[in-house]
PDB file of N, CA and C in Angstrom:
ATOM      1  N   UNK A   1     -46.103 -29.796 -29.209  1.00  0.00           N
ATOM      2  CA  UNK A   1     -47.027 -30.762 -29.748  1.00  0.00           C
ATOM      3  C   UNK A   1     -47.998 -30.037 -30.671  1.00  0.00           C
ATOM      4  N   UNK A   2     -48.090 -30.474 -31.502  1.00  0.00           N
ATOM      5  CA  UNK A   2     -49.043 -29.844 -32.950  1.00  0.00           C
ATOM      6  C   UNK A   2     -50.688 -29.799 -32.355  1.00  0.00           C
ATOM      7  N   UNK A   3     -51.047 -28.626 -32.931  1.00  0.00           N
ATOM      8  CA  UNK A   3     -52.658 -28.455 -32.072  1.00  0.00           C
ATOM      9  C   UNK A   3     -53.321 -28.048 -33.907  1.00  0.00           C
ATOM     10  N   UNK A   4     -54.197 -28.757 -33.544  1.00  0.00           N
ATOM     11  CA  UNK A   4     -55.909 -28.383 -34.481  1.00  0.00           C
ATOM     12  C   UNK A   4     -56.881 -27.347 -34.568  1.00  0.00           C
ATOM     13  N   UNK A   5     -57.071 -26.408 -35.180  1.00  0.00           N
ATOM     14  CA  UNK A   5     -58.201 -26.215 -34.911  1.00  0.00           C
ATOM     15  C   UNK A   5     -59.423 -26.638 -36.154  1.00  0.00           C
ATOM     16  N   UNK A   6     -60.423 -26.782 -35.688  1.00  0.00           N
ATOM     17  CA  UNK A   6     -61.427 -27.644 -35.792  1.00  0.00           C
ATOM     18  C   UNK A   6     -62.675 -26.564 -36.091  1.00  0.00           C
ATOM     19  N   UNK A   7     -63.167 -26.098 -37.435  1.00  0.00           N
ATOM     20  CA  UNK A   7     -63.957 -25.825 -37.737  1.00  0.00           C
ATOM     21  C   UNK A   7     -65.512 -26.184 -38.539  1.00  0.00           C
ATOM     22  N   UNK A   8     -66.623 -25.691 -37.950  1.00  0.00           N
ATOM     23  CA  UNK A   8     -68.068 -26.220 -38.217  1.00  0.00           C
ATOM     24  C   UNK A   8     -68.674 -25.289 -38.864  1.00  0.00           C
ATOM     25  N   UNK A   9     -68.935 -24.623 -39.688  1.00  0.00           N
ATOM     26  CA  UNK A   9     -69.650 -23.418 -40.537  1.00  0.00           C
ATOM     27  C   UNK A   9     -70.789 -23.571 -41.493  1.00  0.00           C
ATOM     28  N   UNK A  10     -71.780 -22.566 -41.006  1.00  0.00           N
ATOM     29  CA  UNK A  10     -72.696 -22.568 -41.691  1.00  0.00           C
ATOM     30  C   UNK A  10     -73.061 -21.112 -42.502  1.00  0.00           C
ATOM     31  N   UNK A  11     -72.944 -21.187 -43.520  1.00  0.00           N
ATOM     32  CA  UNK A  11     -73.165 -19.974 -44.277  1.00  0.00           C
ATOM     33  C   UNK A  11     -74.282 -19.248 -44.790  1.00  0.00           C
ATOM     34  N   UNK A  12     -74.898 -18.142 -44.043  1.00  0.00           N
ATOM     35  CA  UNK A  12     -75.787 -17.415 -44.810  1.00  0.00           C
ATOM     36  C   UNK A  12     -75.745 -16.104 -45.263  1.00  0.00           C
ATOM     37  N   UNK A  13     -74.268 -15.674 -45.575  1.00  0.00           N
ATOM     38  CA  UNK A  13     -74.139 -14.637 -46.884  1.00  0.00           C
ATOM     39  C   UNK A  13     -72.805 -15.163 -47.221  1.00  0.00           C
ATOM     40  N   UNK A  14     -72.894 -15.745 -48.646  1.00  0.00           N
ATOM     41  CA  UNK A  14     -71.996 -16.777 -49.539  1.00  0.00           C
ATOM     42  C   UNK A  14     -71.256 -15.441 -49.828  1.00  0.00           C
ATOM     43  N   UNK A  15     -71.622 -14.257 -49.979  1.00  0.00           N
ATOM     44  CA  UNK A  15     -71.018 -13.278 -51.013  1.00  0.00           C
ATOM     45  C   UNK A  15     -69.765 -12.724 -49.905  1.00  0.00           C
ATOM     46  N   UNK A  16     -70.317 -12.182 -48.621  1.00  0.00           N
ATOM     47  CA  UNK A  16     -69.723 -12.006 -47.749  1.00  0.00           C
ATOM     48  C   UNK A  16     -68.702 -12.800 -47.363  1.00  0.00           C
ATOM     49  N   UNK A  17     -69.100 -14.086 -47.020  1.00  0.00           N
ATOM     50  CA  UNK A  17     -67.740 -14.890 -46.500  1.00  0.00           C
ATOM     51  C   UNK A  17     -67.220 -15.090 -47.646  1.00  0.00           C
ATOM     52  N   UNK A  18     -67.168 -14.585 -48.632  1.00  0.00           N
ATOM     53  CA  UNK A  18     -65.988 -14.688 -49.549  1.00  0.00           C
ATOM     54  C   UNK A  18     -64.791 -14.040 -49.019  1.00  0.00           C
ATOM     55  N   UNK A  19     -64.949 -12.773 -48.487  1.00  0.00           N
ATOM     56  CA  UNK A  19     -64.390 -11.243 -48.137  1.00  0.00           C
ATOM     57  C   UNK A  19     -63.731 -12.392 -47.126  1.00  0.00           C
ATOM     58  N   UNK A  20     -64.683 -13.107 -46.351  1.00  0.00           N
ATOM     59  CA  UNK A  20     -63.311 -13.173 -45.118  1.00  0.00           C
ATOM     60  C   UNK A  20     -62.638 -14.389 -45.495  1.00  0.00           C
ATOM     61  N   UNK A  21     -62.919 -15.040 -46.873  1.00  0.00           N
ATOM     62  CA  UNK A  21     -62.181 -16.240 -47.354  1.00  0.00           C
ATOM     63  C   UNK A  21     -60.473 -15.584 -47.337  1.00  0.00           C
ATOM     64  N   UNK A  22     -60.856 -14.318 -48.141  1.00  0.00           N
ATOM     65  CA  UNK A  22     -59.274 -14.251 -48.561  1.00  0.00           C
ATOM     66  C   UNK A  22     -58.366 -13.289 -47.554  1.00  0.00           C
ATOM     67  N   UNK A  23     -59.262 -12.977 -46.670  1.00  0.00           N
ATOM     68  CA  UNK A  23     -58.491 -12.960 -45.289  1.00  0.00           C
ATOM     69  C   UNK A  23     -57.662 -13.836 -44.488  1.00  0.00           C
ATOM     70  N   UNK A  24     -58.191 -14.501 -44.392  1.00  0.00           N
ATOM     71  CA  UNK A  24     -57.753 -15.548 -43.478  1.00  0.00           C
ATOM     72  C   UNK A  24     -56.356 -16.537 -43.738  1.00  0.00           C
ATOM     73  N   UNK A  25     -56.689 -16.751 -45.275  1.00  0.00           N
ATOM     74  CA  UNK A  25     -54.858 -17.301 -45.774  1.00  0.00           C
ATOM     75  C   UNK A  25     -53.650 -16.438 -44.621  1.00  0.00           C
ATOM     76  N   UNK A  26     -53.824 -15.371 -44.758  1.00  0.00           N
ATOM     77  CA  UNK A  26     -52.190 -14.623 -44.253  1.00  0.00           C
ATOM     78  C   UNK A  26     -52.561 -14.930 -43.228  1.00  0.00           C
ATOM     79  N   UNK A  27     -53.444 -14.577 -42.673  1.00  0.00           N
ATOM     80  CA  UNK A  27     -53.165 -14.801 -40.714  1.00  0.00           C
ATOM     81  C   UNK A  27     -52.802 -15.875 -40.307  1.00  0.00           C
ATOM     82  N   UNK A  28     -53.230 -16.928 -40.652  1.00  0.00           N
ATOM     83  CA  UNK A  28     -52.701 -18.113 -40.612  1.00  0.00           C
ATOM     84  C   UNK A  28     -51.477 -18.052 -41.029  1.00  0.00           C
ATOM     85  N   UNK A  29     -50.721 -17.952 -42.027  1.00  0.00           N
ATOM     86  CA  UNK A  29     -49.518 -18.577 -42.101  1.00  0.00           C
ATOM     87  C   UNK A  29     -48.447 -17.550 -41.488  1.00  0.00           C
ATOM     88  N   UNK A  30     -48.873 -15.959 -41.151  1.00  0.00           N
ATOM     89  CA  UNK A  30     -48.703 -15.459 -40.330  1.00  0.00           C
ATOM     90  C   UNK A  30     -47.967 -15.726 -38.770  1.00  0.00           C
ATOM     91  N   UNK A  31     -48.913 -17.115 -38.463  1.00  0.00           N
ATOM     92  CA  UNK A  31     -48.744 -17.926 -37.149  1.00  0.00           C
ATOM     93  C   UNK A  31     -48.312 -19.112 -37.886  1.00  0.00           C
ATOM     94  N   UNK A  32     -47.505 -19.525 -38.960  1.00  0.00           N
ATOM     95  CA  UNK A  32     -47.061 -20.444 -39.109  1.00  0.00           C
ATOM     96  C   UNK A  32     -48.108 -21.595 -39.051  1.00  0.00           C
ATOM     97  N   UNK A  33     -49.067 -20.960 -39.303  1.00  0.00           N
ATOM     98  CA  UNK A  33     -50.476 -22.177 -39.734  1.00  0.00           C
ATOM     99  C   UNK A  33     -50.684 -22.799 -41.252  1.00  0.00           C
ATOM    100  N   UNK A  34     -51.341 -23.303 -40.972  1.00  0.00           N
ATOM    101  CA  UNK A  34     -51.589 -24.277 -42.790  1.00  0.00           C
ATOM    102  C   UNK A  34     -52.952 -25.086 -42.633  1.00  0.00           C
ATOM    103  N   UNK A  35     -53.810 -25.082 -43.353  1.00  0.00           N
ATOM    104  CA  UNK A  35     -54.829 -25.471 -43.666  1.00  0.00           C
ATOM    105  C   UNK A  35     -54.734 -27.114 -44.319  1.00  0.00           C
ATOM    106  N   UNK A  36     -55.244 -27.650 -43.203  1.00  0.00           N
ATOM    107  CA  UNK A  36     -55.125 -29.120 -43.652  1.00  0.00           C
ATOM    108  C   UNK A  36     -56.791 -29.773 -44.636  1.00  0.00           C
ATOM    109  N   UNK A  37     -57.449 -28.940 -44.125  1.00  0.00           N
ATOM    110  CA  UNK A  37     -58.578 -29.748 -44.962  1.00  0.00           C
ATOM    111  C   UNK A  37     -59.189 -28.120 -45.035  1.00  0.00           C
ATOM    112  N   UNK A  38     -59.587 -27.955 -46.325  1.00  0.00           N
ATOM    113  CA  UNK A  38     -60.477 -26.353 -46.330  1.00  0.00           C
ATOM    114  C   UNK A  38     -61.715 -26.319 -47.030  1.00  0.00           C
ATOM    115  N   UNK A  39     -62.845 -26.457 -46.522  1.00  0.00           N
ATOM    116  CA  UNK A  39     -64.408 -26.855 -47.128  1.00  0.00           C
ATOM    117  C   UNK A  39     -64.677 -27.968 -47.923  1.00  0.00           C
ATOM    118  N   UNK A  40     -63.748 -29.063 -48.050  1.00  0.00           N
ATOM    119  CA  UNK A  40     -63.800 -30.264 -48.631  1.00  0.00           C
ATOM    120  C   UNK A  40     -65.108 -30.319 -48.638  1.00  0.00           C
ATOM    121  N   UNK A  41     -65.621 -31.452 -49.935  1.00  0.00           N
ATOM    122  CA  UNK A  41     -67.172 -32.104 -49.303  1.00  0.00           C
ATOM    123  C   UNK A  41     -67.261 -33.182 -48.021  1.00  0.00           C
ATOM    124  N   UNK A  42     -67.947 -33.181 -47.222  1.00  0.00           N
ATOM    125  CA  UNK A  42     -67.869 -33.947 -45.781  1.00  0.00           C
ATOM    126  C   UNK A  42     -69.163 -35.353 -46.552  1.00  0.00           C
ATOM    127  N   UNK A  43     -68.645 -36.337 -46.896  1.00  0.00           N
ATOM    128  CA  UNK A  43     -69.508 -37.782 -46.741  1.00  0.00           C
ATOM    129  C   UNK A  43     -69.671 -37.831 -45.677  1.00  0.00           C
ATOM    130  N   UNK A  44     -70.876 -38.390 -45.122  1.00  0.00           N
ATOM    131  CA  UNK A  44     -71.144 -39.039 -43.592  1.00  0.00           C
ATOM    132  C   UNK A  44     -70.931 -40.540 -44.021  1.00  0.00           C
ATOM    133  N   UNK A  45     -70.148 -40.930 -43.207  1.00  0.00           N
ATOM    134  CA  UNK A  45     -70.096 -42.464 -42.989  1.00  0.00           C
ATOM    135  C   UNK A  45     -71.356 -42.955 -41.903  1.00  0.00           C
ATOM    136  N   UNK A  46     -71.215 -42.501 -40.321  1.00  0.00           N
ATOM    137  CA  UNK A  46     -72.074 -43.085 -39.649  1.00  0.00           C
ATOM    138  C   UNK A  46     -72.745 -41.258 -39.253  1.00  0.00           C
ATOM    139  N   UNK A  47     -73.560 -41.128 -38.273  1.00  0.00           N
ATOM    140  CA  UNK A  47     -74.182 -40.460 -37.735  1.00  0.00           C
ATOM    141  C   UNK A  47     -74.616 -39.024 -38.881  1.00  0.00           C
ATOM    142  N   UNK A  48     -74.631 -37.757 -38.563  1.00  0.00           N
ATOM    143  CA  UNK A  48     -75.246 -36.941 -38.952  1.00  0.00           C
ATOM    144  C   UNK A  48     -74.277 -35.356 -38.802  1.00  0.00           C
ATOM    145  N   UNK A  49     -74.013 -34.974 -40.598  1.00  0.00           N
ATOM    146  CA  UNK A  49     -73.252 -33.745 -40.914  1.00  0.00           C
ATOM    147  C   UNK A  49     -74.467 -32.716 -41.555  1.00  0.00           C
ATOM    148  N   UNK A  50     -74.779 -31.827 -40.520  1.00  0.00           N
ATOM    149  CA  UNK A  50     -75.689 -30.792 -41.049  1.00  0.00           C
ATOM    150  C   UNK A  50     -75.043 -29.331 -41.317  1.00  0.00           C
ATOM    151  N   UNK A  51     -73.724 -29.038 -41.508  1.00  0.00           N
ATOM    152  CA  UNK A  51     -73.098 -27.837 -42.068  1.00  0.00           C
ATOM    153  C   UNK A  51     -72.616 -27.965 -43.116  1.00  0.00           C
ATOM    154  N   UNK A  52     -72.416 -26.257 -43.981  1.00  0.00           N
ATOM    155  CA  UNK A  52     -72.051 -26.169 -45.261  1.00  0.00           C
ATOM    156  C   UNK A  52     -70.883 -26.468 -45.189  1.00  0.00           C
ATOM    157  N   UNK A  53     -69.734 -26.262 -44.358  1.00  0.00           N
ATOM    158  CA  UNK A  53     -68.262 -26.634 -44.441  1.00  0.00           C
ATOM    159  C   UNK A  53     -67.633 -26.746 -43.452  1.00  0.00           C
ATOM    160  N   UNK A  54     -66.549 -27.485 -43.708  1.00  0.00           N
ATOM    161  CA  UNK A  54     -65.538 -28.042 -42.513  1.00  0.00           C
ATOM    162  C   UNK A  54     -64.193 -27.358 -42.702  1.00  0.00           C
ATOM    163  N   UNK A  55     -63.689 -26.700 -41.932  1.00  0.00           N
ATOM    164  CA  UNK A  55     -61.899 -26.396 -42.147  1.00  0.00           C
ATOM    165  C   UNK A  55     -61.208 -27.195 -40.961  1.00  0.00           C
ATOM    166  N   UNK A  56     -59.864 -27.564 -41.224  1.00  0.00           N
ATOM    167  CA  UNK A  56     -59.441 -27.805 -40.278  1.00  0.00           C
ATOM    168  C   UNK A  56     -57.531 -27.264 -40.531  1.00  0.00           C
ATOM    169  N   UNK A  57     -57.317 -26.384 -39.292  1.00  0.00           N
ATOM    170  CA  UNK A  57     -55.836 -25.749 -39.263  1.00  0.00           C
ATOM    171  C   UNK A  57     -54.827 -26.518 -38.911  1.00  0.00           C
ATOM    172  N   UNK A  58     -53.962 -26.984 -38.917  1.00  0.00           N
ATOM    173  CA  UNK A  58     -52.596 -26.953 -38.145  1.00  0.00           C
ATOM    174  C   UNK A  58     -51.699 -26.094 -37.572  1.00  0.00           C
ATOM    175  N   UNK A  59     -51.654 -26.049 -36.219  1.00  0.00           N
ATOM    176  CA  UNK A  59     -50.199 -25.072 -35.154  1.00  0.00           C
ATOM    177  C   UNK A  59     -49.445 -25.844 -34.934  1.00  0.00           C
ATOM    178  N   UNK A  60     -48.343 -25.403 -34.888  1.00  0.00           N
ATOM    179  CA  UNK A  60     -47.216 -25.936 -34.018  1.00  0.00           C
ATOM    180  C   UNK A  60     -47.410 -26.062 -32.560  1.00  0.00           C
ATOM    181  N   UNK A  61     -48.365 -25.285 -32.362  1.00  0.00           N
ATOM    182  CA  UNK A  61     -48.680 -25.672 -30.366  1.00  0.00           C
ATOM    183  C   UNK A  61     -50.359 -25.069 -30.475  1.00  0.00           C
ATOM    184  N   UNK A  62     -50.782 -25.588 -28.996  1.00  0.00           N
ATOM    185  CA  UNK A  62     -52.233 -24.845 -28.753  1.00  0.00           C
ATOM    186  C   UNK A  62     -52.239 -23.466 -28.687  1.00  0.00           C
ATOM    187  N   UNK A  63     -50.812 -22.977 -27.890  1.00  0.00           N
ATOM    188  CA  UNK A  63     -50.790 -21.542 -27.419  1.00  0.00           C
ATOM    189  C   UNK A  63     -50.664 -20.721 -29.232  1.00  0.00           C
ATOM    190  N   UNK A  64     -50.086 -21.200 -29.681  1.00  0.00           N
ATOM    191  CA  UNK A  64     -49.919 -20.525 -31.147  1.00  0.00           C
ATOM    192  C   UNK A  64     -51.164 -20.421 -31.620  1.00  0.00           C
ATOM    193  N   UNK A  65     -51.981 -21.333 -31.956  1.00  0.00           N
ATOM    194  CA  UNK A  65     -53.781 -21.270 -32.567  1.00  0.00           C
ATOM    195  C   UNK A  65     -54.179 -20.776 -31.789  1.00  0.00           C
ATOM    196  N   UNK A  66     -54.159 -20.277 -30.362  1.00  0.00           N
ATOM    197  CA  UNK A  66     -55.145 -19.235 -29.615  1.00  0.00           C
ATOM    198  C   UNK A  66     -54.138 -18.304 -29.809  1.00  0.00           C
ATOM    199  N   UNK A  67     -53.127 -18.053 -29.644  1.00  0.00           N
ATOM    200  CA  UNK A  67     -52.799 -16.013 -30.079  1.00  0.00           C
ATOM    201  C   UNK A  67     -53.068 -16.320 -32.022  1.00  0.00           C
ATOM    202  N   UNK A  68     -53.085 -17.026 -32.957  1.00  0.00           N
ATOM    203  CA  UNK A  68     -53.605 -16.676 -34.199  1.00  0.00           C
ATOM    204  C   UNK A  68     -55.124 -16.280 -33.807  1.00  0.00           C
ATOM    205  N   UNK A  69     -55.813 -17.362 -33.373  1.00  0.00           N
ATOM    206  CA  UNK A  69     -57.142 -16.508 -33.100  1.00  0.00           C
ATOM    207  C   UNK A  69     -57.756 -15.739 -32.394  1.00  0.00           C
ATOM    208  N   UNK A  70     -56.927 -14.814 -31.496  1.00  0.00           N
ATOM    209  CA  UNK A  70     -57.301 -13.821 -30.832  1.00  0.00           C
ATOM    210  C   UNK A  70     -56.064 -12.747 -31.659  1.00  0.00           C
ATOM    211  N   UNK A  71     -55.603 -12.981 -32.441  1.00  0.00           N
ATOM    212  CA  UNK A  71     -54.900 -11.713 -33.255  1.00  0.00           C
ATOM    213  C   UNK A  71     -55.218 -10.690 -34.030  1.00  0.00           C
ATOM    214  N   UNK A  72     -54.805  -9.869 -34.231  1.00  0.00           N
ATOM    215  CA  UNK A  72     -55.477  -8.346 -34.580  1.00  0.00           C
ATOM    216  C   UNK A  72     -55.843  -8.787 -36.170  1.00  0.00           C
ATOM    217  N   UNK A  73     -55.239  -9.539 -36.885  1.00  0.00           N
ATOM    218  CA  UNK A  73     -55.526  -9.664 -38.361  1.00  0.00           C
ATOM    219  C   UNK A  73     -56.491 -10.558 -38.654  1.00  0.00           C
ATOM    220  N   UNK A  74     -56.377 -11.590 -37.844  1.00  0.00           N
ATOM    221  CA  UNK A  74     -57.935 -12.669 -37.567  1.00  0.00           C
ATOM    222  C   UNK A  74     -58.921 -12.076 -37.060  1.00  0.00           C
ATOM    223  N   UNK A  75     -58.783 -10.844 -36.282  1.00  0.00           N
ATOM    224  CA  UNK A  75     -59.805 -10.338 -35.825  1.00  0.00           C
ATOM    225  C   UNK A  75     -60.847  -9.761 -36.378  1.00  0.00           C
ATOM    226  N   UNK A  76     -59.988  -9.289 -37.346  1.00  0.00           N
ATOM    227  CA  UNK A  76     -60.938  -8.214 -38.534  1.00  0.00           C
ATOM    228  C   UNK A  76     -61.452  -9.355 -39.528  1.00  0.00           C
ATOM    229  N   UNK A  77     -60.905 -10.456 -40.000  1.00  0.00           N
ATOM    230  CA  UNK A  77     -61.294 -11.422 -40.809  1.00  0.00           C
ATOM    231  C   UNK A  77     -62.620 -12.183 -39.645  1.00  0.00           C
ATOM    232  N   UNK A  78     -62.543 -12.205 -38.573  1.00  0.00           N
ATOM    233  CA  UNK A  78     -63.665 -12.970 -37.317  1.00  0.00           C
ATOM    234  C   UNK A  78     -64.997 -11.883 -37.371  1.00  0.00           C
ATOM    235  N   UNK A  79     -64.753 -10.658 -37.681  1.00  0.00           N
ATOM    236  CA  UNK A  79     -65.837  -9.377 -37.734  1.00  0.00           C
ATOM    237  C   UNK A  79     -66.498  -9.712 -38.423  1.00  0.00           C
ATOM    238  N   UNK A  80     -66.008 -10.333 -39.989  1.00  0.00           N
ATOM    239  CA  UNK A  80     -66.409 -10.241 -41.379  1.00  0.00           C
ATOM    240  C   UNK A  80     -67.614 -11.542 -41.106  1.00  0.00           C
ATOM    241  N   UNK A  81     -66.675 -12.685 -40.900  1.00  0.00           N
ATOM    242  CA  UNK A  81     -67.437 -14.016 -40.280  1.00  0.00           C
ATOM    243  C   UNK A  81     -68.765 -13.965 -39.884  1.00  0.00           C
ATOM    244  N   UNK A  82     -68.594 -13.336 -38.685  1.00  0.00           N
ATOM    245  CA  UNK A  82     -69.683 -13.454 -37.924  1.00  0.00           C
ATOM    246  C   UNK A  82     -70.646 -12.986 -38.635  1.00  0.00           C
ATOM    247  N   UNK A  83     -71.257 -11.909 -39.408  1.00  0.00           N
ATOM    248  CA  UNK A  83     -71.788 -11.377 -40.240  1.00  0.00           C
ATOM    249  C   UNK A  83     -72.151 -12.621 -41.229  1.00  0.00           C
ATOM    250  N   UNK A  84     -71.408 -12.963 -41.591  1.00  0.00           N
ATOM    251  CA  UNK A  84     -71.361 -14.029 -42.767  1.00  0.00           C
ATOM    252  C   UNK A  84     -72.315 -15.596 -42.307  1.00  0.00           C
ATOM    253  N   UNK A  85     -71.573 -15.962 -41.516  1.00  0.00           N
ATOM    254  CA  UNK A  85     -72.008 -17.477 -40.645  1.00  0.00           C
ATOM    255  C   UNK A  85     -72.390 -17.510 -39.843  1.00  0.00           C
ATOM    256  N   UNK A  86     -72.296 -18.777 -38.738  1.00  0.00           N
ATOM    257  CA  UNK A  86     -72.375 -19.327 -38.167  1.00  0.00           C
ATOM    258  C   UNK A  86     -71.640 -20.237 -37.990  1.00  0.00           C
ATOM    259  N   UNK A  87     -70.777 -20.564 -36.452  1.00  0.00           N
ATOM    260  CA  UNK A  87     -69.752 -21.590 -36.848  1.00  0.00           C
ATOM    261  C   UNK A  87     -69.568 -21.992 -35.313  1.00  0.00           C
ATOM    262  N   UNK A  88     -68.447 -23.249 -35.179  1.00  0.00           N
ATOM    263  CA  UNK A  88     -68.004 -23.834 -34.024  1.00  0.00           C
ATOM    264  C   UNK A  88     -66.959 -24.276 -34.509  1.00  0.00           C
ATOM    265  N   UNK A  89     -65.777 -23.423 -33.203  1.00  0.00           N
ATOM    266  CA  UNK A  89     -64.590 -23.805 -33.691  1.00  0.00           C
ATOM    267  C   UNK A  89     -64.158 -24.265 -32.009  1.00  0.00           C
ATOM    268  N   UNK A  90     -62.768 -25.120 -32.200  1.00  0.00           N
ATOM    269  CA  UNK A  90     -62.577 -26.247 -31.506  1.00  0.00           C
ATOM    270  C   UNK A  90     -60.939 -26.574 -31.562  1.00  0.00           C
ATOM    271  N   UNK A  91     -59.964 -26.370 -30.513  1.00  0.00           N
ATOM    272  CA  UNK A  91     -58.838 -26.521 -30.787  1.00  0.00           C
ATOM    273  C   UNK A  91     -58.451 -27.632 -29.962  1.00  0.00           C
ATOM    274  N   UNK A  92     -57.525 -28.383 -30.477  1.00  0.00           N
ATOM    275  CA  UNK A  92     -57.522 -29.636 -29.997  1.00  0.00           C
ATOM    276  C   UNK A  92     -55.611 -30.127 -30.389  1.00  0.00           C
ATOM    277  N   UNK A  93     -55.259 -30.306 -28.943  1.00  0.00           N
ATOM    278  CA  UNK A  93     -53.578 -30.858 -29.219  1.00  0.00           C
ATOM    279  C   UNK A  93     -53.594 -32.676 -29.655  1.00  0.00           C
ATOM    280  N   UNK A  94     -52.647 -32.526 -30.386  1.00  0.00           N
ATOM    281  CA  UNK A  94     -52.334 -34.215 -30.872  1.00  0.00           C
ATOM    282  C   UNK A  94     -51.579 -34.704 -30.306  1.00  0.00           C
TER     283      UNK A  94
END
């Protein structure tokens, strides 16, 4: 069953999370991931969007998006991150 993950990011070094922008393509597809929505602008319809960007992944399973994100090549791209943002991520099966 196809799993999500579900990202919330807030950026305070734009220059930096560049570095882990162009990380992150391979690891993902690495795990046979694909980026379904990647920092789009977020409209609020009802309630309240207070982050700079939204990603959201596609796996082929949950277990696949948790070994992509505990993997040695996401890892070093997650180093860069943290430095960079602030974020909430969220994996979720369909």
């Amino acid at each position: 069953m196809p799993a999500y993950v579900i990202v919330e990011i807030d950026i305070h070094d734009p220059e930096l999370y560049e570095e882990y922008k162009k990380l992150t393509p391979e690891s993902i597809s690495d795990f046979g991931g694909k980026f379904v929505i990647r920092g789009n602008p977020v409209k609020v319809l009802e309630g309240e969007w207070n982050h700079d960007r939204f990603v959201m992944l596609e796996f082929k399973d949950k277990v696949t998006a948790e070994n992509w994100y505990y993997s040695e090549k996401y890892t070093k791209a997650r180093k860069i991150r943290l430095k960079a943002s602030k974020a909430n991520f969220f994996v979720i099966e369909s």
